[in-house]
C-alpha atoms as a PDB file:
ATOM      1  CA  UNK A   1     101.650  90.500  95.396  1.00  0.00           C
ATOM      2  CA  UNK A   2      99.423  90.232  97.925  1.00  0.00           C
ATOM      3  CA  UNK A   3      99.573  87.977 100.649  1.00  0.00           C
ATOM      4  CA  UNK A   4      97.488  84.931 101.470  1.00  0.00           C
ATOM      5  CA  UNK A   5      96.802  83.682 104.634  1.00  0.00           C
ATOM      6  CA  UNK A   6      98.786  80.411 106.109  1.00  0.00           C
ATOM      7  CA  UNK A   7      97.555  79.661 109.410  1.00  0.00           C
ATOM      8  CA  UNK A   8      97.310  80.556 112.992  1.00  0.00           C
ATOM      9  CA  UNK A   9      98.783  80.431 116.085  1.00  0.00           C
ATOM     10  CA  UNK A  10      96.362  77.605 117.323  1.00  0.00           C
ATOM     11  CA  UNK A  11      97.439  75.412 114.250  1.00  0.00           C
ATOM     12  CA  UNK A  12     101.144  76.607 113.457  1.00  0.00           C
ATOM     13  CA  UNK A  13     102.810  74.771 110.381  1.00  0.00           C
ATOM     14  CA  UNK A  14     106.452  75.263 111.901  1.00  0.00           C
ATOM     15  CA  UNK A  15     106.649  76.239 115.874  1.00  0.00           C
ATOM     16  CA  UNK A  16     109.896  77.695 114.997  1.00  0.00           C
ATOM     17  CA  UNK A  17     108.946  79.563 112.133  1.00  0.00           C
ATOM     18  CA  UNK A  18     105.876  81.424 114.254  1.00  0.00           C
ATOM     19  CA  UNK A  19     108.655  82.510 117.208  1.00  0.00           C
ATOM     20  CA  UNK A  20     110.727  83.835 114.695  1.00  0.00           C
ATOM     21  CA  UNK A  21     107.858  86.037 113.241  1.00  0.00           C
ATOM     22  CA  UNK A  22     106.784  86.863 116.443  1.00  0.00           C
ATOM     23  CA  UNK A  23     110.158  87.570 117.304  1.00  0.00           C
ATOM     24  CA  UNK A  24     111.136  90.303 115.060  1.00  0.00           C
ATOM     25  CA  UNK A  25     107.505  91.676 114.661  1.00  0.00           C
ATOM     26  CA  UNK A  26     107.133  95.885 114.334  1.00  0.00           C
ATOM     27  CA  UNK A  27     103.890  96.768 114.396  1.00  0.00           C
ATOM     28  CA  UNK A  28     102.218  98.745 111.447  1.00  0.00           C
ATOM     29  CA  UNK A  29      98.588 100.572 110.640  1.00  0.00           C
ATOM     30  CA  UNK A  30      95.505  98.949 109.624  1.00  0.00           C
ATOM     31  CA  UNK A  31      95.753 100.565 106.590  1.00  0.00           C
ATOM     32  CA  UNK A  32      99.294  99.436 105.711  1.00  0.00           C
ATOM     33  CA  UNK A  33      98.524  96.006 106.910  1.00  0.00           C
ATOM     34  CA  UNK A  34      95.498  95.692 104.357  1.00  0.00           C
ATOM     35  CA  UNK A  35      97.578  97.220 101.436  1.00  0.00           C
ATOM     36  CA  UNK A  36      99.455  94.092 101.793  1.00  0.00           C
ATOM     37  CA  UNK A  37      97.170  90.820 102.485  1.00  0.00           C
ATOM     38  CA  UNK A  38      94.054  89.593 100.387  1.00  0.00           C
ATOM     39  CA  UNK A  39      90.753  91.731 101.717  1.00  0.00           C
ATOM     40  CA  UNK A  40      88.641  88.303 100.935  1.00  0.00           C
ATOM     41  CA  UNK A  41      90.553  86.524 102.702  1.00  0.00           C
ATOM     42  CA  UNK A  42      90.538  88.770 106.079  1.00  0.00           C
ATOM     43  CA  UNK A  43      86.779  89.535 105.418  1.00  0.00           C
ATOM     44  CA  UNK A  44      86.489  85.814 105.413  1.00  0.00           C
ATOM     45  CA  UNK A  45      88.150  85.766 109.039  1.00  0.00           C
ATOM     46  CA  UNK A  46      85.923  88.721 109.727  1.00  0.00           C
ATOM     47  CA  UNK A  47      82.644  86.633 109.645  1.00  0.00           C
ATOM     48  CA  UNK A  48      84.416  83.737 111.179  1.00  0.00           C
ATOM     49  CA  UNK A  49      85.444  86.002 114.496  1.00  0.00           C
ATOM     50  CA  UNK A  50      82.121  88.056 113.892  1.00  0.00           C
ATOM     51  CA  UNK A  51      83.555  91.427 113.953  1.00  0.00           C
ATOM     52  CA  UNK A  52      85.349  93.807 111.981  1.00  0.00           C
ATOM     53  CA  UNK A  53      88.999  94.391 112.580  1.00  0.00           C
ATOM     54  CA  UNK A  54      89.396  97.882 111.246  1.00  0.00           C
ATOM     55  CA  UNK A  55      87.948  99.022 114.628  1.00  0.00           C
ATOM     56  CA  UNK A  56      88.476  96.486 116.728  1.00  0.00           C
ATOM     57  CA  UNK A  57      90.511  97.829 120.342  1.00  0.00           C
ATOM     58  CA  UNK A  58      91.990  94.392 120.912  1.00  0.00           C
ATOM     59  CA  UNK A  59      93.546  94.070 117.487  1.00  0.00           C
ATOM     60  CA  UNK A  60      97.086  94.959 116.369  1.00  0.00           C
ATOM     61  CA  UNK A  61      98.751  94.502 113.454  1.00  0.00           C
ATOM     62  CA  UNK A  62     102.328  93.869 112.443  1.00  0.00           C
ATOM     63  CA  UNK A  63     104.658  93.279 109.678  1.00  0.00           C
ATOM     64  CA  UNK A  64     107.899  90.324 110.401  1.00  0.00           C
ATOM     65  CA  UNK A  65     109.825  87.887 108.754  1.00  0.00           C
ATOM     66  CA  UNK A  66     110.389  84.128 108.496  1.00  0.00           C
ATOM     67  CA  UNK A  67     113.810  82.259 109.193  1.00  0.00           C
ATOM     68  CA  UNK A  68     114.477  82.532 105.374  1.00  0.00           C
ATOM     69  CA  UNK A  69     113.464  86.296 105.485  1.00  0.00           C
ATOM     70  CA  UNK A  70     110.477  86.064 103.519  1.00  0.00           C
ATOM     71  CA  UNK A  71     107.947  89.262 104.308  1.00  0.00           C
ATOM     72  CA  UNK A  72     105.460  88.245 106.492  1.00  0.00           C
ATOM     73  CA  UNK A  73     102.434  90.529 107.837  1.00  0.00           C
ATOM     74  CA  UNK A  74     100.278  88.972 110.647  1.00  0.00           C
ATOM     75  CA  UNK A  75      97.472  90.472 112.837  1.00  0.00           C
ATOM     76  CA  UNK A  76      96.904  89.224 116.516  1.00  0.00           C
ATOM     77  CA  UNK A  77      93.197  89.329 118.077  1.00  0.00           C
ATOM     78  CA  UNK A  78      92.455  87.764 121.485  1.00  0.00           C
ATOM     79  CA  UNK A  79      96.155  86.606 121.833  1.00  0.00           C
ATOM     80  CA  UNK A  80      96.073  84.535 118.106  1.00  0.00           C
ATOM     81  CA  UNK A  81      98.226  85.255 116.102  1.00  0.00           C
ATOM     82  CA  UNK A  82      97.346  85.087 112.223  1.00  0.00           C
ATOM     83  CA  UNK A  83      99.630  84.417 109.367  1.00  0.00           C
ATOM     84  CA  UNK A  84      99.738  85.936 105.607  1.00  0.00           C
ATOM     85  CA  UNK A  85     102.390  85.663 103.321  1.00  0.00           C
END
């Protein structure tokens, strides 16, 4: 199933949930990354931030968890931090 974007850094639903993520973050490809979230939904943030990621130099993208252990996958761009699972 892919995931769906929650939220972002900026606007965190749980403080404690986003360290936690951030915490035990490994970083991963573009490609894995976009095996795993919805493609409309990051083209979506694509127009928003008005560039692609798939290039970008000052994205990264990594895979975590949550407190409960539910797989999270999150890409950071300009020091945000956003949110799928």
């Amino acid at each position: 199933m892919l995931k769906k974007y929650q939220y972002n850094c900026v606007n965190p639903k749980d403080e404690g949930e986003l360290e936690c993520i951030i915490a035990n973050e490994r970083s991963i490809s573009w490609k894995r990354f976009m095996e795993n979230v919805d493609k409309k939904e990051i083209k979506e943030i694509e127009d928003s931030l008005g560039i692609p990621l798939k290039n970008e130099q000052c994205a990264s993208f990594h895979k975590s968890v949550t407190p409960e252990g539910k797989e999270v996958y999150y890409f950071e761009h300009s020091n945000i931090e956003y949110i799928f699972y």
